[in-house]
Protein backbone atom coordinates (compact mmCIF):
# COMPACT_ATOMS: atom_id res chain seq x y z
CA UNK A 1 112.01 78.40 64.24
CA UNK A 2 109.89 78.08 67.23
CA UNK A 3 112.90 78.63 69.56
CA UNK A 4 114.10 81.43 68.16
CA UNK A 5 110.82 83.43 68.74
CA UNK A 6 110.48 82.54 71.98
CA UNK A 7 113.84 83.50 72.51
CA UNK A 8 112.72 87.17 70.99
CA UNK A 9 109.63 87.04 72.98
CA UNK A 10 111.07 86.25 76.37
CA UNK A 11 111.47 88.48 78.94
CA UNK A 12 114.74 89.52 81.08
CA UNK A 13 114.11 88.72 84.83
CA UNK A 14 116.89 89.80 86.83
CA UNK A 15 115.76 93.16 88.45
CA UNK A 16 118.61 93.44 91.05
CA UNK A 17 120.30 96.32 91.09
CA UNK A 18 123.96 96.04 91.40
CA UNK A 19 125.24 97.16 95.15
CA UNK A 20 128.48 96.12 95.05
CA UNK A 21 130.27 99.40 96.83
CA UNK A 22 127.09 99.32 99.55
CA UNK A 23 128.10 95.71 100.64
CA UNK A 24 131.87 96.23 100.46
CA UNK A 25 131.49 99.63 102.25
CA UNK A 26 128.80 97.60 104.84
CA UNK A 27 131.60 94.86 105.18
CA UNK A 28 133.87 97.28 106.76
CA UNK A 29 131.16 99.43 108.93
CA UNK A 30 130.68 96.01 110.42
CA UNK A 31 134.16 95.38 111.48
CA UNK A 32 134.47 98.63 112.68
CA UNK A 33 131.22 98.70 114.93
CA UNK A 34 132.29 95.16 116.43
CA UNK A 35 135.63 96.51 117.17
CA UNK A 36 134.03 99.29 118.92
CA UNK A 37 131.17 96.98 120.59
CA UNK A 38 134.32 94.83 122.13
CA UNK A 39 136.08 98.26 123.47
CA UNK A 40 133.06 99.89 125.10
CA UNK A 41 131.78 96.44 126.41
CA UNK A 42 135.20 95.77 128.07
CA UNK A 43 135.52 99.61 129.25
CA UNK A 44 132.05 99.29 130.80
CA UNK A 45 132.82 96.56 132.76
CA UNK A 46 136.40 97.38 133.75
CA UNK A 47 135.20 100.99 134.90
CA UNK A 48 131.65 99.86 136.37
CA UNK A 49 130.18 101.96 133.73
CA UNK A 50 126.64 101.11 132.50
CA UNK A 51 126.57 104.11 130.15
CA UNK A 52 129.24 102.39 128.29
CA UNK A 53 127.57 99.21 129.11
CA UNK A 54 124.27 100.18 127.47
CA UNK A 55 126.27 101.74 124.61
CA UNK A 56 128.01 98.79 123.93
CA UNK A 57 125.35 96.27 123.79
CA UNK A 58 123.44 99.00 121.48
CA UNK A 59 125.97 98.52 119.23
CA UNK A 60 125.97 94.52 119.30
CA UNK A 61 122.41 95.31 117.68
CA UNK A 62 123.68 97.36 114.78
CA UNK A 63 126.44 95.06 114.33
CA UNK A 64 123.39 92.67 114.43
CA UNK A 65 121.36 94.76 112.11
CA UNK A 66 124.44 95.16 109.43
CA UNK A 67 124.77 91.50 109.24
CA UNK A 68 120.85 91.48 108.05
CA UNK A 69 122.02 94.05 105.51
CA UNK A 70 124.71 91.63 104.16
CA UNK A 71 122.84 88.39 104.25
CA UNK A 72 120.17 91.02 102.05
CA UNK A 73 122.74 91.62 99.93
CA UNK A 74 124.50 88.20 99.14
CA UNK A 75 121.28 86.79 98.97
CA UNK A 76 120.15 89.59 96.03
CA UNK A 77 123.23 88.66 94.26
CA UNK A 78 123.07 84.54 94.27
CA UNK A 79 119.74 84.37 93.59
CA UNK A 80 119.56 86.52 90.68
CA UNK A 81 118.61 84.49 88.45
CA UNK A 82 116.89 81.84 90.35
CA UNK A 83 113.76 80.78 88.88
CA UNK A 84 111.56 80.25 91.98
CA UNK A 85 111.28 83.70 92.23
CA UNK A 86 108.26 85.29 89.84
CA UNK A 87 110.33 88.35 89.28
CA UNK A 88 113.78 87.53 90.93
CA UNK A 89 114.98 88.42 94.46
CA UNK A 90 114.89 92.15 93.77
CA UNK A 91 112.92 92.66 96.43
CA UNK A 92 115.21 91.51 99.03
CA UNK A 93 117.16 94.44 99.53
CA UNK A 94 113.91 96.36 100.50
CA UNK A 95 113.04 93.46 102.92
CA UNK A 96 116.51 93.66 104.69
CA UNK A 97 116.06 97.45 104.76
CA UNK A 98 112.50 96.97 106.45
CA UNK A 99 113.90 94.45 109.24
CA UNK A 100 116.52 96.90 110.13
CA UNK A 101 114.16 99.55 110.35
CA UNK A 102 112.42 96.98 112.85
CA UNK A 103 115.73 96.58 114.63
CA UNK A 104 115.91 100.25 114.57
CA UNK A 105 112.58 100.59 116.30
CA UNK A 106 113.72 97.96 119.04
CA UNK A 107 116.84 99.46 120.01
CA UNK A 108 114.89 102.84 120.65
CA UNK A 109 112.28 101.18 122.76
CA UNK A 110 115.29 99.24 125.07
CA UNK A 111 117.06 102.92 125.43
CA UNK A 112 113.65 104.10 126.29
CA UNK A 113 112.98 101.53 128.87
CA UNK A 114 116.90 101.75 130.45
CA UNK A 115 116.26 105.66 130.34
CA UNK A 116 113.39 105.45 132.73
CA UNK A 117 114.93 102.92 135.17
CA UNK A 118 117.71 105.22 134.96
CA UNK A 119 115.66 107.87 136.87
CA UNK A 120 114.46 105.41 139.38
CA UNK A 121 117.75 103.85 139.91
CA UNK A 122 120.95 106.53 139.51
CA UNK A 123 123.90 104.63 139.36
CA UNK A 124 127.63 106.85 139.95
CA UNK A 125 128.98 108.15 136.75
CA UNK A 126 132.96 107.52 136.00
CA UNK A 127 132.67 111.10 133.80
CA UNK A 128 136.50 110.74 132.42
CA UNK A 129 136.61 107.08 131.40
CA UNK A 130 133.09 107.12 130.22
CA UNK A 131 133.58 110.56 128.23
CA UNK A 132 136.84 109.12 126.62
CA UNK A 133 135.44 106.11 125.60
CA UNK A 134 132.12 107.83 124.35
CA UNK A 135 134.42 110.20 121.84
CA UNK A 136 136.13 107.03 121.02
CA UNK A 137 132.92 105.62 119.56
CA UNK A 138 131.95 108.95 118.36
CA UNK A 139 135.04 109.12 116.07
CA UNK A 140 134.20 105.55 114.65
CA UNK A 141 131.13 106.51 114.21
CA UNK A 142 131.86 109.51 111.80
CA UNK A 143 134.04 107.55 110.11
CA UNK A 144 131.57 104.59 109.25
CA UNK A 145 128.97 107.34 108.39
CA UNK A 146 131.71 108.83 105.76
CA UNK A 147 132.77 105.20 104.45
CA UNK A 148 128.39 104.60 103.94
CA UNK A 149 127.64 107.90 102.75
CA UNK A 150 129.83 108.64 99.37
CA UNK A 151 126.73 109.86 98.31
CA UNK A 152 125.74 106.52 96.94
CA UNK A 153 122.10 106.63 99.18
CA UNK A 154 121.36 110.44 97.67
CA UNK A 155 120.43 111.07 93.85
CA UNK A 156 123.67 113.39 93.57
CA UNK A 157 125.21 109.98 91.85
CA UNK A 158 123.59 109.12 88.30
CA UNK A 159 125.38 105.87 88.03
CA UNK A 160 123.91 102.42 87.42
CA UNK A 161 124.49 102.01 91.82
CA UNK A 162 123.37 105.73 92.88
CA UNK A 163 120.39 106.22 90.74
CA UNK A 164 118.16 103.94 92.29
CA UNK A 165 117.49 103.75 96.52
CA UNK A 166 119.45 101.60 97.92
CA UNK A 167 117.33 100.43 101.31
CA UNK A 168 120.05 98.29 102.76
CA UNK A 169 122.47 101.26 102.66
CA UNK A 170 120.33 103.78 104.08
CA UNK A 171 119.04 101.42 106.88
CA UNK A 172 122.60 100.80 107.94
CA UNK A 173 123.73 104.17 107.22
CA UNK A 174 120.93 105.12 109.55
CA UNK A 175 121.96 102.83 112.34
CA UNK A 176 125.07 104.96 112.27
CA UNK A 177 123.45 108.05 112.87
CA UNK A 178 122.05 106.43 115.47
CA UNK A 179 124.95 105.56 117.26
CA UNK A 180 126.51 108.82 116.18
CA UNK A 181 123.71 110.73 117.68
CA UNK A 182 123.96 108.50 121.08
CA UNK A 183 127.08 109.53 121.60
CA UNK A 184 126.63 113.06 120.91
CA UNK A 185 124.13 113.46 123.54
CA UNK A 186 125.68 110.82 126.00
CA UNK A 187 129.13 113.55 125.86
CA UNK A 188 126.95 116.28 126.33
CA UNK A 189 125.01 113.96 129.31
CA UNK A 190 128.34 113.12 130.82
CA UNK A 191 130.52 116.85 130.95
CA UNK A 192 127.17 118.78 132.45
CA UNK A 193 127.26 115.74 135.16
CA UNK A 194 131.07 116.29 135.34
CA UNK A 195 131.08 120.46 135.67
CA UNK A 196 127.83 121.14 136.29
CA UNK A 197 126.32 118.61 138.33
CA UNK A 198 123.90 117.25 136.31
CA UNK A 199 123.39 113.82 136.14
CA UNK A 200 119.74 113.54 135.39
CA UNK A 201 120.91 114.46 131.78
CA UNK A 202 122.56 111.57 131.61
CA UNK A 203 118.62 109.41 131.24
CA UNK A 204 116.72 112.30 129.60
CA UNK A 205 119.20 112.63 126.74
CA UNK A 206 118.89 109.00 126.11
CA UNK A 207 115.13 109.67 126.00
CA UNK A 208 115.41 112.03 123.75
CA UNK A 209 117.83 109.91 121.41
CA UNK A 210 115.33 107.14 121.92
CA UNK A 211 112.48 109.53 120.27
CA UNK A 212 114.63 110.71 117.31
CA UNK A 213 116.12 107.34 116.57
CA UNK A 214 111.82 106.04 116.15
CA UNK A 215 111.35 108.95 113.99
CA UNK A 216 114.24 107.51 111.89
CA UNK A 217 112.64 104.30 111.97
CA UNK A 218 108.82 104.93 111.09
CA UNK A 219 110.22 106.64 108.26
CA UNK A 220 112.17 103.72 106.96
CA UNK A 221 108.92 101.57 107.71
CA UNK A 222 107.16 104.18 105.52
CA UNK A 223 109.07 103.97 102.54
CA UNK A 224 109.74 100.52 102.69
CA UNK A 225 106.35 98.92 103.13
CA UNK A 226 104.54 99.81 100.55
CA UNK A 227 107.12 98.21 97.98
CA UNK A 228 106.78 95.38 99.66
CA UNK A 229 102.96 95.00 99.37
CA UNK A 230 102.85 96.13 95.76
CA UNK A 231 101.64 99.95 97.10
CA UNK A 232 104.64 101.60 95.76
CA UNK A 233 103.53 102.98 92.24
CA UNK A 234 101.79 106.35 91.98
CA UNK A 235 98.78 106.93 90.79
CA UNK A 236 100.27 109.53 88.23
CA UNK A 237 102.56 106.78 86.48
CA UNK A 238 99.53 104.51 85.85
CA UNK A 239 97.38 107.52 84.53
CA UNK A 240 100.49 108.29 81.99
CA UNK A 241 100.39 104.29 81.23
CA UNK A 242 96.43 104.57 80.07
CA UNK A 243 96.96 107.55 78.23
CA UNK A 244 99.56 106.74 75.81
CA UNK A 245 98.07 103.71 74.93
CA UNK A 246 94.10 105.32 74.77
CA UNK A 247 95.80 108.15 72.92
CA UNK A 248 96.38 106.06 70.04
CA UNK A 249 93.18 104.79 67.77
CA UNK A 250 90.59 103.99 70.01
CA UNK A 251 91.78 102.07 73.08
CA UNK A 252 90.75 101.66 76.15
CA UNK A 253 91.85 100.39 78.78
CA UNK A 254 89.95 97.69 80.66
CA UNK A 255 92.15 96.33 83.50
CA UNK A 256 95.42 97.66 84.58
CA UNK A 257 98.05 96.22 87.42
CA UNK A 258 101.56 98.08 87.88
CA UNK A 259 103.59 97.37 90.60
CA UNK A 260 107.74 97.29 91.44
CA UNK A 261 109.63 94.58 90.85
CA UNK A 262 112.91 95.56 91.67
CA UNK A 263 114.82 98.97 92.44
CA UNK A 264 113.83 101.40 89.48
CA UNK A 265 112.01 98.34 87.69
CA UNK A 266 108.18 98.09 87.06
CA UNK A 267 105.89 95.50 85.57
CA UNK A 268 103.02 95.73 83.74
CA UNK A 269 99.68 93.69 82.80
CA UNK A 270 97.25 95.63 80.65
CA UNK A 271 94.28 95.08 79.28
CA UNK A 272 93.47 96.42 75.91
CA UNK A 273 89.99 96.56 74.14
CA UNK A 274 89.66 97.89 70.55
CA UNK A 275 88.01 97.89 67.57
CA UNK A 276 90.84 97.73 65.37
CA UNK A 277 93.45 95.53 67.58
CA UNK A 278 96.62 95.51 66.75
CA UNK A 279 99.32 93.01 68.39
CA UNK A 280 100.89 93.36 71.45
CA UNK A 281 104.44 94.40 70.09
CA UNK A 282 102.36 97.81 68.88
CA UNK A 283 101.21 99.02 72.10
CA UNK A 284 104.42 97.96 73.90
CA UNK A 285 105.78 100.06 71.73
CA UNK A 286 103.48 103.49 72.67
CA UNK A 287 104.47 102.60 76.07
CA UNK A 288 108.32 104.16 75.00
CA UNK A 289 107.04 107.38 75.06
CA UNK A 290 107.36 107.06 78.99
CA UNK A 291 111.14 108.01 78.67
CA UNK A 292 110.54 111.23 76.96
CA UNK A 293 108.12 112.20 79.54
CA UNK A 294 110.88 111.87 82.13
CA UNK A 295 109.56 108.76 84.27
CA UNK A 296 112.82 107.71 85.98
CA UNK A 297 111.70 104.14 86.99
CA UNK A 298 111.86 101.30 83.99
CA UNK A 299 109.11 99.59 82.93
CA UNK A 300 110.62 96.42 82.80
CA UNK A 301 107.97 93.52 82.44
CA UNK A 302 104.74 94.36 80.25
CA UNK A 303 102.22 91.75 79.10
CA UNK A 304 99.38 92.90 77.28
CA UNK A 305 96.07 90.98 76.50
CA UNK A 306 94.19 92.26 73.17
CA UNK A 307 90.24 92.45 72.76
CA UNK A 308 88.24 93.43 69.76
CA UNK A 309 85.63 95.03 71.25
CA UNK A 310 82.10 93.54 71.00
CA UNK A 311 79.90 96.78 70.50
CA UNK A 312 79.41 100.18 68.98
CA UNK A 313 81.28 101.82 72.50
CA UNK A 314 84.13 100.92 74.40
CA UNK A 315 84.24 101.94 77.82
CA UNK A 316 87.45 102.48 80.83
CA UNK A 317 87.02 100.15 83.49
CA UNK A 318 90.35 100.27 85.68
């Protein structure tokens, strides 16, 4: 008897979202990027080319950064049900997303630095072999953003993989436009050197790829950060929370705590004081109306505590 209500009372605690096409895709970005790391490398050397050099060794570190994405992702899935976790490893997509948005931040700082020295110290140019290679990694580049993109890291996609963000997959998708933008402006760098003398371009557009690519990052640090501190829920969602359950007898609501567990999953610990309490199941149940207001994100994991209230008036205290 006593098993089977627990088993009714227990709660599901897996919270990870299913990524399956973001790893596989990942998988092959990460071939591709270390096929391309090997060719520019090589080129580089052969050719005395530190453009190529610098371009190669910037993709070791998102070949680097991918591999974070992966180990994110494997981990999510082993450890889905793994009981050391309070609310399962759902977070650890958003943490592998937040380290390559560190990498990110890195890279731009190092193409920054070998910018300026750049300036100090020219170093000859081969413009042909440099350019060739450079559309080379351009072209894998484009590909690798197509192969990441398919729309799964937009909202275009209602499935069970699209509907939710999917941090690993935009921080490597990210680290593609990255690269792709790199090589844009190291082509453009290399034919004004070529025809029009210009060879200073070559250092100021990695500056200016350097800026863009922070930009890229700070934002990813931005939207990952707060789920990782608990910072993530809006004040708006918790507002809707204490007014469906104060709308019903006289509730209050004397302690609230809300806070993402997982992508598109929230949990819940409220606080309930009344003078006609009622049991838990009952205002679980006024929390359904969340769906019909259109709240996208599931709330997942609610415990309530009842009080009867001791006096003639029950104030909020949140």
């Amino acid at each position: 008897m006593h098993s089977q209500t627990l088993a009714q009372l227990q709660h599901n605690h897996n919270f990870n979202a299913s990524h399956s096409k973001g790893e596989s895709r990942t998988r092959r970005v990460l071939a591709l990027t270390f096929l391309t790391m090997v060719v520019e490398i090589a080129a580089g050397t052969y050719w005395g080319s530190m453009a190529l050099l610098a371009d190669g060794w910037h993709m070791a570190t998102h070949a680097a950064a991918f591999m974070i994405t992966l180990f994110a992702y494997r981990y999510s899935r082993l450890h889905a049900h793994d009981q050391t976790f309070a609310f399962s490893a759902g977070k650890v997509g958003v943490l592998g997303g937040f380290a390559s948005s560190i990498a990110l931040s890195v890279i731009a700082f190092i193409m920054l630095v070998e910018s300026g020295n750049r300036f100090i110290n020219p170093h000859p140019i081969h413009f042909d072999e440099a350019t060739l290679v450079a559309c080379f990694g351009l072209l894998i580049n484009i590909v690798c953003a197509l192969m990441l993109n398919g729309h799964d890291h937009h909202h275009h996609n209602h499935d069970h993989e699209g509907h939710h963000h999917d941090h690993n997959l935009k921080a490597a998708y990210l680290h593609i436009l990255a690269d792709a933008l790199t090589s844009v402006l190291a082509i453009a760098a290399l034919l004004c050197g070529k025809y029009f003398g210009l060879n200073w371009l070559d250092p100021t557009m990695g500056i200016v790829g350097a800026l863009i690519i922070s930009q890229w990052a700070y934002a990813l640090v931005k939207e990952t950060s707060p789920l990782l501190v608990d910072q993530s829920v809006p004040l708006a969602y918790k507002t809707t929370i204490q007014q469906l359950i104060e709308d019903d007898d006289d509730n209050r609501v004397a302690d609230l705590h809300v806070w993402q567990v997982g992508p598109g999953h929230f949990a819940a610990i409220i606080s309930v004081v009344s003078h006609h309490p009622k049991a838990p199941a009952h205002y679980k149940s006024l929390l359904s109306g969340l769906k019909h207001l259109g709240a996208h994100n599931k709330l997942s994991h609610i415990t309530v505590e009842v009080n009867r209230c001791p006096g003639d008036h029950c104030t909020t205290s949140l």
